[in-house]
N, C-alpha and C. Protein backbone atom coordinates (compact mmCIF):
# COMPACT_ATOMS: atom_id res chain seq x y z
N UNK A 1 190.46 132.81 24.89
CA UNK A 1 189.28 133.61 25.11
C UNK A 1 188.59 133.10 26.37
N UNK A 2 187.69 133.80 26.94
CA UNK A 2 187.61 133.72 28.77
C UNK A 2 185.96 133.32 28.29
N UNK A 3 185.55 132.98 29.50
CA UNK A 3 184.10 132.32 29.75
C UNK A 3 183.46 133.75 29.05
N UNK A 4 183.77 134.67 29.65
CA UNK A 4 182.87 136.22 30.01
C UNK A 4 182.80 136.59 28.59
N UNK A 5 184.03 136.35 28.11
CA UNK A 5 183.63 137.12 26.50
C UNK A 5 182.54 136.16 25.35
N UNK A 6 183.09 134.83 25.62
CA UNK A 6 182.23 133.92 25.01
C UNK A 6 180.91 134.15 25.24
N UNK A 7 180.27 134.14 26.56
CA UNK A 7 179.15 134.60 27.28
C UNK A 7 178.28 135.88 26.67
N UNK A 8 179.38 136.73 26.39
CA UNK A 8 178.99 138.33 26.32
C UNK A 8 178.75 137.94 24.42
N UNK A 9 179.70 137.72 23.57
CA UNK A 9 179.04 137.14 22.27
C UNK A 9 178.15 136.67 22.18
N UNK A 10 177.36 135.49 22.63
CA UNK A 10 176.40 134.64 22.47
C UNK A 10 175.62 135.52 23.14
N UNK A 11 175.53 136.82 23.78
CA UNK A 11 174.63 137.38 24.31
C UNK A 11 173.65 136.94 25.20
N UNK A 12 174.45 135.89 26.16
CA UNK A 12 174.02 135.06 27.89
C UNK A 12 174.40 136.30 28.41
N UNK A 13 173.76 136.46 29.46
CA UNK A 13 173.89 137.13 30.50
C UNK A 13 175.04 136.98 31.51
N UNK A 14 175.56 137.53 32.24
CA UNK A 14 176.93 136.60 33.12
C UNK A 14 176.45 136.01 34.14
N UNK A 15 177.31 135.05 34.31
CA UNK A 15 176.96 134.14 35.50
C UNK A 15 176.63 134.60 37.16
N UNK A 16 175.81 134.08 37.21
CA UNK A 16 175.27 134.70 38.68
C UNK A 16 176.07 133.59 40.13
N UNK A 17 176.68 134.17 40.51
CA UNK A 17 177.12 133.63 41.94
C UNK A 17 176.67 132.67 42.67
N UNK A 18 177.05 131.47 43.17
CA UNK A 18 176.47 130.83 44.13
C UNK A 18 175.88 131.10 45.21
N UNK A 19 175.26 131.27 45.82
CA UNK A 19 175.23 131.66 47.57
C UNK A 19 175.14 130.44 48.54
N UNK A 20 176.19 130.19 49.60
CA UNK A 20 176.53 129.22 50.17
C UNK A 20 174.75 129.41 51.39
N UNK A 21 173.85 128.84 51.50
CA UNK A 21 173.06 129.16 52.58
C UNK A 21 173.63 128.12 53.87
N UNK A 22 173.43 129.29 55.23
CA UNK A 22 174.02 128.35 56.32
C UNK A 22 172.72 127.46 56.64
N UNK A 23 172.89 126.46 57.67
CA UNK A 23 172.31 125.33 57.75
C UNK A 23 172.13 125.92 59.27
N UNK A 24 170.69 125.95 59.00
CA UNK A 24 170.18 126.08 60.94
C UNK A 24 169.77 124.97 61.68
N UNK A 25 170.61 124.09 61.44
CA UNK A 25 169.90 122.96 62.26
C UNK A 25 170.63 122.74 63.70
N UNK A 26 169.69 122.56 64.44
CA UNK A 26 169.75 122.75 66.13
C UNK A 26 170.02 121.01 66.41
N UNK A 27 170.66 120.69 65.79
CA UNK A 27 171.47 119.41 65.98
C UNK A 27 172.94 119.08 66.74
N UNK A 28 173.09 119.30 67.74
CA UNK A 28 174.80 119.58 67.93
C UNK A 28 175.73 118.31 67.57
N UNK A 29 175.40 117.39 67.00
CA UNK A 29 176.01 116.34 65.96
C UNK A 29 176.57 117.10 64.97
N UNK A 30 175.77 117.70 64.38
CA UNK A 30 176.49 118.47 63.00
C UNK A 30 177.04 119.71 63.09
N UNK A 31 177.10 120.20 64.42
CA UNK A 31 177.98 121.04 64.93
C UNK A 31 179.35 120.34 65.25
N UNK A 32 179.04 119.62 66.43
CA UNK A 32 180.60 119.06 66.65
C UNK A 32 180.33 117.65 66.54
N UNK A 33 180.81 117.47 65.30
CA UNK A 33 180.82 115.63 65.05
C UNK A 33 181.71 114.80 65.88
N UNK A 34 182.53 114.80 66.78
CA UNK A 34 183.38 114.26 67.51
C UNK A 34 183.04 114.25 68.81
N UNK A 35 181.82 115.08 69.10
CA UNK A 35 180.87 114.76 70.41
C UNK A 35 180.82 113.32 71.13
N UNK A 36 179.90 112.45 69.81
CA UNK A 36 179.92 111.52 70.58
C UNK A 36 181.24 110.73 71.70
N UNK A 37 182.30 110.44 70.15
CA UNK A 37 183.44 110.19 70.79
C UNK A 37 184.28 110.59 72.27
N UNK A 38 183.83 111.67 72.37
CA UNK A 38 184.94 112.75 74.01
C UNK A 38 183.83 112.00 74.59
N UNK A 39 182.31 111.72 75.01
CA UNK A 39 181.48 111.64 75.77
C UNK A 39 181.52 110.08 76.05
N UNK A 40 181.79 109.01 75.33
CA UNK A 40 182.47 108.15 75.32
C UNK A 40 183.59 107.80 76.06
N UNK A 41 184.80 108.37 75.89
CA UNK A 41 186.06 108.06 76.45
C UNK A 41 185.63 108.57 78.13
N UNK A 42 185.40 109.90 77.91
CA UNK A 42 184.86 110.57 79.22
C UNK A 42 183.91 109.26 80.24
N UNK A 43 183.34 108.89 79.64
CA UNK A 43 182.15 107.93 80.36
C UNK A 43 183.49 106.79 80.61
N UNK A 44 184.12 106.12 79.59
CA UNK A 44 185.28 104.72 79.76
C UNK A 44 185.95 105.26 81.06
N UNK A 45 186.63 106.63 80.77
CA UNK A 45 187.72 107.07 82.01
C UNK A 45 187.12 106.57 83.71
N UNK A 46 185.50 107.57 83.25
CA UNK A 46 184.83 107.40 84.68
C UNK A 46 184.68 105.84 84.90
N UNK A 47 184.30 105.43 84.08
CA UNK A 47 184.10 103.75 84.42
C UNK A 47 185.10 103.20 84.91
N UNK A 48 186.35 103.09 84.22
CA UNK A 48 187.48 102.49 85.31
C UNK A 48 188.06 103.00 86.14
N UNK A 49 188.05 104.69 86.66
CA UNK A 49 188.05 105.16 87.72
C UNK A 49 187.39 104.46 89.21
N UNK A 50 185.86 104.55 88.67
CA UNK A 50 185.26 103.92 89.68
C UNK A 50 185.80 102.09 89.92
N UNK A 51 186.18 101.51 88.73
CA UNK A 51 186.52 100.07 89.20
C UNK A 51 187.25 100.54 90.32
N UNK A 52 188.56 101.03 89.73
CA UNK A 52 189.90 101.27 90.83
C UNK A 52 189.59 101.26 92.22
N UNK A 53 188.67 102.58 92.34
CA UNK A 53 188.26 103.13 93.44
C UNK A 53 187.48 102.72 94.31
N UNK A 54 186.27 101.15 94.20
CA UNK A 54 185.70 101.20 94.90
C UNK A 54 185.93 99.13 95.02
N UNK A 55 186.99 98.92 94.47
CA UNK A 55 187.21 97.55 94.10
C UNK A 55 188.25 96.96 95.29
């Protein structure tokens, strides 16, 4: 026997749906979590670029 009929006997109402709400946060961390990291390597690359280059 299924949730719905059990439900519908005991005379509960049926289950009402979740609703996923989106998240407006103007954070771009929790947009792209791997930000920091590329901005990082990006900054390392430039850093030993410039050793090379001006050493």
């Amino acid at each position: 026997m299924g949730e719905a009929k059990r439900r519908k006997e005991k005379g509960l109402p049926p289950k009402k749906k979740k609703v996923m709400k989106k998240s407006t946060s103007s954070n771009p961390l929790t947009k792209y979590p791997r930000l920091p990291l590329y901005i990082g390597l990006a900054f390392g690359i430039y850093l030993i670029f410039d050793l090379v280059k001006f050493n």
